[in-house]
Protein backbone atom coordinates (compact mmCIF):
# COMPACT_ATOMS: atom_id res chain seq x y z
CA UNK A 1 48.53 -61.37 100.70
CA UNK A 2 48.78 -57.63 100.55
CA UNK A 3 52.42 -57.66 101.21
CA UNK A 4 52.83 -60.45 98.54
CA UNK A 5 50.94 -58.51 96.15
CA UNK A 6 51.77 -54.79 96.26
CA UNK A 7 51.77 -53.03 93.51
CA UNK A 8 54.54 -50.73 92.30
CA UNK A 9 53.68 -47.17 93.59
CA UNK A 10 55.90 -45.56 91.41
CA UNK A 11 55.51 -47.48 88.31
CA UNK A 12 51.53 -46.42 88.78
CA UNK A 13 52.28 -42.99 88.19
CA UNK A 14 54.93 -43.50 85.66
CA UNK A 15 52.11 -45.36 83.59
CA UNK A 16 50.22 -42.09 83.73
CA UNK A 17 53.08 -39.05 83.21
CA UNK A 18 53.34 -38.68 79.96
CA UNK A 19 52.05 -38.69 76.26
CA UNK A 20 53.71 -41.38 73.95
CA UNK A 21 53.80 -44.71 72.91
CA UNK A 22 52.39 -48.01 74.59
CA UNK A 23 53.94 -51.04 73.91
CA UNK A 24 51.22 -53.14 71.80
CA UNK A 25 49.33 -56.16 73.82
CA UNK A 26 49.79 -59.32 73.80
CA UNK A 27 46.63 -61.10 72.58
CA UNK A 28 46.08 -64.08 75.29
CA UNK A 29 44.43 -67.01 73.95
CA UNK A 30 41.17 -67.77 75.08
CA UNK A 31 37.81 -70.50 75.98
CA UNK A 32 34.93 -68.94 74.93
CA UNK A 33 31.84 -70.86 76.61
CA UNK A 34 28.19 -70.55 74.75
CA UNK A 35 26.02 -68.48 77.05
CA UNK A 36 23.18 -65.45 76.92
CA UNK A 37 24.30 -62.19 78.25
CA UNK A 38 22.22 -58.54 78.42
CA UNK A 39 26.00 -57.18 77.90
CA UNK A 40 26.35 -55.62 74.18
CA UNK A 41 26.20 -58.04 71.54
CA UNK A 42 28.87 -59.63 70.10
CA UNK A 43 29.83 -62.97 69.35
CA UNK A 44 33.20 -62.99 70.76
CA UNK A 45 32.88 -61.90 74.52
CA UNK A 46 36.80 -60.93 74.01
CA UNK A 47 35.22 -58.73 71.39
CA UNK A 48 32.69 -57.46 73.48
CA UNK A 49 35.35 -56.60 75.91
CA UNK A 50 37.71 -54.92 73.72
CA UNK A 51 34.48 -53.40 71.87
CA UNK A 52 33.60 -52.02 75.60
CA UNK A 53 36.95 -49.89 75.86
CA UNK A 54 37.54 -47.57 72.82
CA UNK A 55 35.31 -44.75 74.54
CA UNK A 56 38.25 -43.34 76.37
CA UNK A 57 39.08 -41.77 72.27
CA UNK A 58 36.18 -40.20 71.78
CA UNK A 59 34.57 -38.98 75.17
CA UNK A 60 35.55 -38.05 78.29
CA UNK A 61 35.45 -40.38 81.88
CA UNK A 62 36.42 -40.85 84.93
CA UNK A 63 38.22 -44.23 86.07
CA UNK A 64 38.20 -45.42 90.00
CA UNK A 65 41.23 -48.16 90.75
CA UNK A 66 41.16 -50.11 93.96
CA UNK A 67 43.32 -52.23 95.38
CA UNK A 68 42.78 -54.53 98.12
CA UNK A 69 41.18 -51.20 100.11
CA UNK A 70 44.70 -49.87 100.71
CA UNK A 71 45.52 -48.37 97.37
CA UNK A 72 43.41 -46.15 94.65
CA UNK A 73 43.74 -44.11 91.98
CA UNK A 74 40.92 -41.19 90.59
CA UNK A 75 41.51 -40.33 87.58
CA UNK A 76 40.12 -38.03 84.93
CA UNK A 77 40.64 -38.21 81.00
CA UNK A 78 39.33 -36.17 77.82
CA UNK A 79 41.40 -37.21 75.44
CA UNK A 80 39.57 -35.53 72.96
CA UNK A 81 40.05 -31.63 74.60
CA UNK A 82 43.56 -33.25 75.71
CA UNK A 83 43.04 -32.53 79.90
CA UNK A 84 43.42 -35.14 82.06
CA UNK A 85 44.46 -35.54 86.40
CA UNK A 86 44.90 -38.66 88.57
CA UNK A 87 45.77 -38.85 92.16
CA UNK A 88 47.03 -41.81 94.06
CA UNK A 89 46.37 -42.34 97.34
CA UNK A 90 47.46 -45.35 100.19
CA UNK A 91 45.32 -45.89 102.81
CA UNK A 92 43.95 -42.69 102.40
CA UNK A 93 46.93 -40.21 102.27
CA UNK A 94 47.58 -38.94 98.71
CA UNK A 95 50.87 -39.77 97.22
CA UNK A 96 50.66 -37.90 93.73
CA UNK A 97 49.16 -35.78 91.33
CA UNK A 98 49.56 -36.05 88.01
CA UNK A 99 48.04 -33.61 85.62
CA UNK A 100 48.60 -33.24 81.73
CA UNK A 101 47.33 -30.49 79.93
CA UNK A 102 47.95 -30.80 76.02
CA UNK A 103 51.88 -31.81 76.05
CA UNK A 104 52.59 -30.53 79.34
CA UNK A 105 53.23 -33.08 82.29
CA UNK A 106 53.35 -32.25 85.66
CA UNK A 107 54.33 -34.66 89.11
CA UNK A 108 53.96 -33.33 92.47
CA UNK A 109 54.73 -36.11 95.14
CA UNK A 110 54.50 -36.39 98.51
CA UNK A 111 57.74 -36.47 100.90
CA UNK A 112 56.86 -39.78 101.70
CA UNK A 113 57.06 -40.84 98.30
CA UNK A 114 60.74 -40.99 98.39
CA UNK A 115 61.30 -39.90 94.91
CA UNK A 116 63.75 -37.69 93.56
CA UNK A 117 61.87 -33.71 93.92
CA UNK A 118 59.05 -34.68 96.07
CA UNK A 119 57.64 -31.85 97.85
CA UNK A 120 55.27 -29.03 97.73
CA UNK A 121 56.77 -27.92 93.86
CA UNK A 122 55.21 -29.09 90.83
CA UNK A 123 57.45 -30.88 88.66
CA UNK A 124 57.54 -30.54 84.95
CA UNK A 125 58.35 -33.75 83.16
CA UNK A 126 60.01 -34.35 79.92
CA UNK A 127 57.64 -36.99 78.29
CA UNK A 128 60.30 -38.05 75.99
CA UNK A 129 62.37 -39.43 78.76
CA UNK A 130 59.52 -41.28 80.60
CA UNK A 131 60.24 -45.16 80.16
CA UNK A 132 57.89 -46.10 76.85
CA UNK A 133 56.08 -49.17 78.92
CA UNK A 134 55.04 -46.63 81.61
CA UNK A 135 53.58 -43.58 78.86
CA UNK A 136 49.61 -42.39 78.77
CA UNK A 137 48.95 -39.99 76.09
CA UNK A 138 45.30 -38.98 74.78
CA UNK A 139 45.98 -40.71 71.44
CA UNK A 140 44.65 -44.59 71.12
CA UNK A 141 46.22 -47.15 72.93
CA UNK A 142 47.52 -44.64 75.36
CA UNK A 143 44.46 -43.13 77.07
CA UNK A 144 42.91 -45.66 79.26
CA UNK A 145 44.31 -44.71 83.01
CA UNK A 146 43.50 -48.22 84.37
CA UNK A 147 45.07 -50.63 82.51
CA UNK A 148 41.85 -52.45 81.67
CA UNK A 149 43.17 -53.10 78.00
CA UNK A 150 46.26 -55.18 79.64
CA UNK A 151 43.56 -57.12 81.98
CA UNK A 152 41.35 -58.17 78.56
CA UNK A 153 44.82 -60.09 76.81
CA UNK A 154 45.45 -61.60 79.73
CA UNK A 155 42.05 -63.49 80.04
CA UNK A 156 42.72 -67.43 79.64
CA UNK A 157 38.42 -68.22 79.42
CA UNK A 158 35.56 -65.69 78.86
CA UNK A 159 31.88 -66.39 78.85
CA UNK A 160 28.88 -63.98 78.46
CA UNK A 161 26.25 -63.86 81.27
CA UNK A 162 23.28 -62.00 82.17
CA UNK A 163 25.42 -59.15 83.82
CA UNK A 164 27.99 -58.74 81.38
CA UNK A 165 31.09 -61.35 80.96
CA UNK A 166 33.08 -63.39 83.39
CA UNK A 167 36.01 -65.98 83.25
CA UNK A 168 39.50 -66.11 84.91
CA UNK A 169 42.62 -64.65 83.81
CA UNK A 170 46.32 -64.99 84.36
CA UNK A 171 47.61 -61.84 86.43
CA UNK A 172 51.22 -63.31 85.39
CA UNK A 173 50.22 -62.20 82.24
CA UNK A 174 49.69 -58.25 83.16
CA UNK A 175 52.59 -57.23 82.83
CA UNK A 176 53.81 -53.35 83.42
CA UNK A 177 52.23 -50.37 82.03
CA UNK A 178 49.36 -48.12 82.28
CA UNK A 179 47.01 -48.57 85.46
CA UNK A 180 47.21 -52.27 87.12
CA UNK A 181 50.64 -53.35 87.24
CA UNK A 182 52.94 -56.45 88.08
CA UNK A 183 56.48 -56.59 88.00
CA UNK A 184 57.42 -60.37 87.10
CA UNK A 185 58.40 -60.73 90.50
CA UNK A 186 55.68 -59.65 92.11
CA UNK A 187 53.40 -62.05 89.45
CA UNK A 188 55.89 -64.83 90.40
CA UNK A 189 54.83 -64.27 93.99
CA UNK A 190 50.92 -64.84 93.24
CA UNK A 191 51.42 -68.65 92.81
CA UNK A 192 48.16 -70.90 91.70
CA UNK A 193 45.62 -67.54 92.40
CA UNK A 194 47.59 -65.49 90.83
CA UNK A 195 47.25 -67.51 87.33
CA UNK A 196 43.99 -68.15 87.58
CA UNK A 197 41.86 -65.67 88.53
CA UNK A 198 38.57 -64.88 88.55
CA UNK A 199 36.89 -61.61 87.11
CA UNK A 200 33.53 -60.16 86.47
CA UNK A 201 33.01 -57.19 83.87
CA UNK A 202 29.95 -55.44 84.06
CA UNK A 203 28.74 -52.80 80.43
CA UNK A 204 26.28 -49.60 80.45
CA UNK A 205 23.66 -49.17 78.20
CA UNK A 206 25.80 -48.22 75.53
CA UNK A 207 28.20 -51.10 75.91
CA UNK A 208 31.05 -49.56 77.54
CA UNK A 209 32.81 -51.28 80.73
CA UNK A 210 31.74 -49.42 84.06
CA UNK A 211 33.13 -51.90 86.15
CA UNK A 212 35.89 -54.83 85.93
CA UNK A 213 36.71 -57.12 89.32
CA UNK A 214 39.36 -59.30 89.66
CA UNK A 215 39.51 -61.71 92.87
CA UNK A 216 42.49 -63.40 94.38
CA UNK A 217 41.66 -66.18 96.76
CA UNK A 218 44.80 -68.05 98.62
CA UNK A 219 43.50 -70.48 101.41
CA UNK A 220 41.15 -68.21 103.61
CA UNK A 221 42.05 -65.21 102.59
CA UNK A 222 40.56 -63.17 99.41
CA UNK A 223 41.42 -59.75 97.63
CA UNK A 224 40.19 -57.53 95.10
CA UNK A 225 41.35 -55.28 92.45
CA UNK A 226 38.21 -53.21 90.95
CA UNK A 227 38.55 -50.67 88.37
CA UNK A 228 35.63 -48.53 87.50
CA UNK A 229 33.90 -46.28 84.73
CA UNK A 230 31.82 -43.32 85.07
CA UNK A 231 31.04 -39.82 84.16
CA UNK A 232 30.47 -40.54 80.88
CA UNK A 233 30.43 -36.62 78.64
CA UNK A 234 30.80 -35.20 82.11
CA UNK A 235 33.25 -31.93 81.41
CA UNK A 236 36.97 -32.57 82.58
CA UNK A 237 38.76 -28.99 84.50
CA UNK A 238 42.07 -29.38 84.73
CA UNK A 239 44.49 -26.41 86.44
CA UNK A 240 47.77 -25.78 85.35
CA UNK A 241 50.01 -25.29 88.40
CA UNK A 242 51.14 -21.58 88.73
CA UNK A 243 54.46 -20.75 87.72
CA UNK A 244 56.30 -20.23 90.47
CA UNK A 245 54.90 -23.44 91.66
CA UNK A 246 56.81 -25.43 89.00
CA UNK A 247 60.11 -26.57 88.83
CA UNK A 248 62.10 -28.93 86.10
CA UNK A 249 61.53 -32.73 87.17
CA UNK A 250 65.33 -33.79 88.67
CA UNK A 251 67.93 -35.72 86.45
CA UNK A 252 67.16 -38.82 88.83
CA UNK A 253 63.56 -38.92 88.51
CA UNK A 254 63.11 -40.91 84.89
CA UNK A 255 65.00 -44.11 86.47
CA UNK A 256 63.04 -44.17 88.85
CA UNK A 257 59.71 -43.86 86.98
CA UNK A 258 58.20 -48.03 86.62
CA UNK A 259 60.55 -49.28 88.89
């Protein structure tokens, strides 16, 4: 199941190199089931979950990905001071760094990344030239690291509980882009499980989304992608690499970003 659903490494970090334009989402229908719920009020759960992630405008976080155990992303975001870092990691050995720092967007990747410049030199990316369905900015729309947003439209049923909100989506329906990803082949490849999903979304006190679960079960076997909330306020340090550290991101490097 792993192999069958592996995420694009690359098209991870290109949905979190640059400041731009995301591509607006697609508003999946829903079945809304009557329930009680502790999560904040609303009478829409797809309202309460869409409700539950504007805080990434107005203060800063950190967001946790995980997938399957083998892959995860840390990330860090104040949109509002305009600093944010992420590093990707498989199985423990870290990929890339990304940090942006106002307009400024710097790559460094691992030699075993295989992409165009990887090595110990930072490299300094031309956001203009990142592909638009793979751009994170710290304007609305664009800020949210995980891809949480694209999770939300692609929920087929959503019902409030005592925990927060739970249903099923369609992971055919992700899409690329920021965070959680799916090429259309690899959504092709998730058959039945894939397109109907289960998920649990947990809220703070304040009604913002500290944790969103997605399971995959296919015969015996069952995986999870969890994304995660935290550090709510919590102050957000970001380094710019030294000079002599950076070098101009290669020609080659912007086809390769989301493929």
């Amino acid at each position: 199941m792993k192999r069958i659903l592996a995420i694009s490494m690359v098209g991870l970090i290109g949905s979190m190199v640059a400041a731009g334009c995301s591509p607006e989402p697609k508003r999946a229908p829903t079945a809304v089931a009557p329930g009680l719920s502790s999560a904040p009020a609303a009478t829409d759960p797809m309202e309460t979950l869409r409700a539950g992630l504007t805080f990434p405008d107005s203060v800063s976080f950190r967001s946790d990905v995980d997938v399957f155990g083998q892959l995860s992303i840390v990330s860090r975001m104040d949109s509002p001071r305009r600093r944010a870092a992420s590093m990707l990691k498989i199985s423990g050995q870290t990929l890339f760094e990304v940090r942006l720092i106002d307009d400024s967007v710097y790559l460094r990747a691992a030699p075993e990344s295989d992409l165009p410049g990887a090595g110990d030199d930072w490299l300094e990316l031309d956001p203009e030239r990142v592909p638009a369905g793979f751009k994170v900015g710290f304007e609305t729309g664009q800020n949210d690291p995980g891809g949480t947003s694209r999770l939300i439209e692609a929920i087929t049923s959503a019902r409030p509980t005592a925990a927060g909100v739970e249903g099923t989506l369609d992971l055919t329906q992700v899409g690329t882009g920021t965070g959680v990803a799916l090429s259309p082949e690899q959504a092709a490849g998730l058959g039945p499980a894939g397109r109907n999903a289960p998920f649990e979304v947990a809220f703070d006190t304040e009604g913002r989304i500290t944790s969103f679960v997605v399971t995959i079960k296919a015969g015996d076997q069952v995986a999870a992608i969890k994304l995660r909330y935290g550090a709510f306020g919590e102050a957000v340090t970001v380094a710019r690499p030294a000079a002599g550290d950076v070098v101009p991101a290669p020609e080659e490097i912007y086809g390769r970003l989301g493929a």
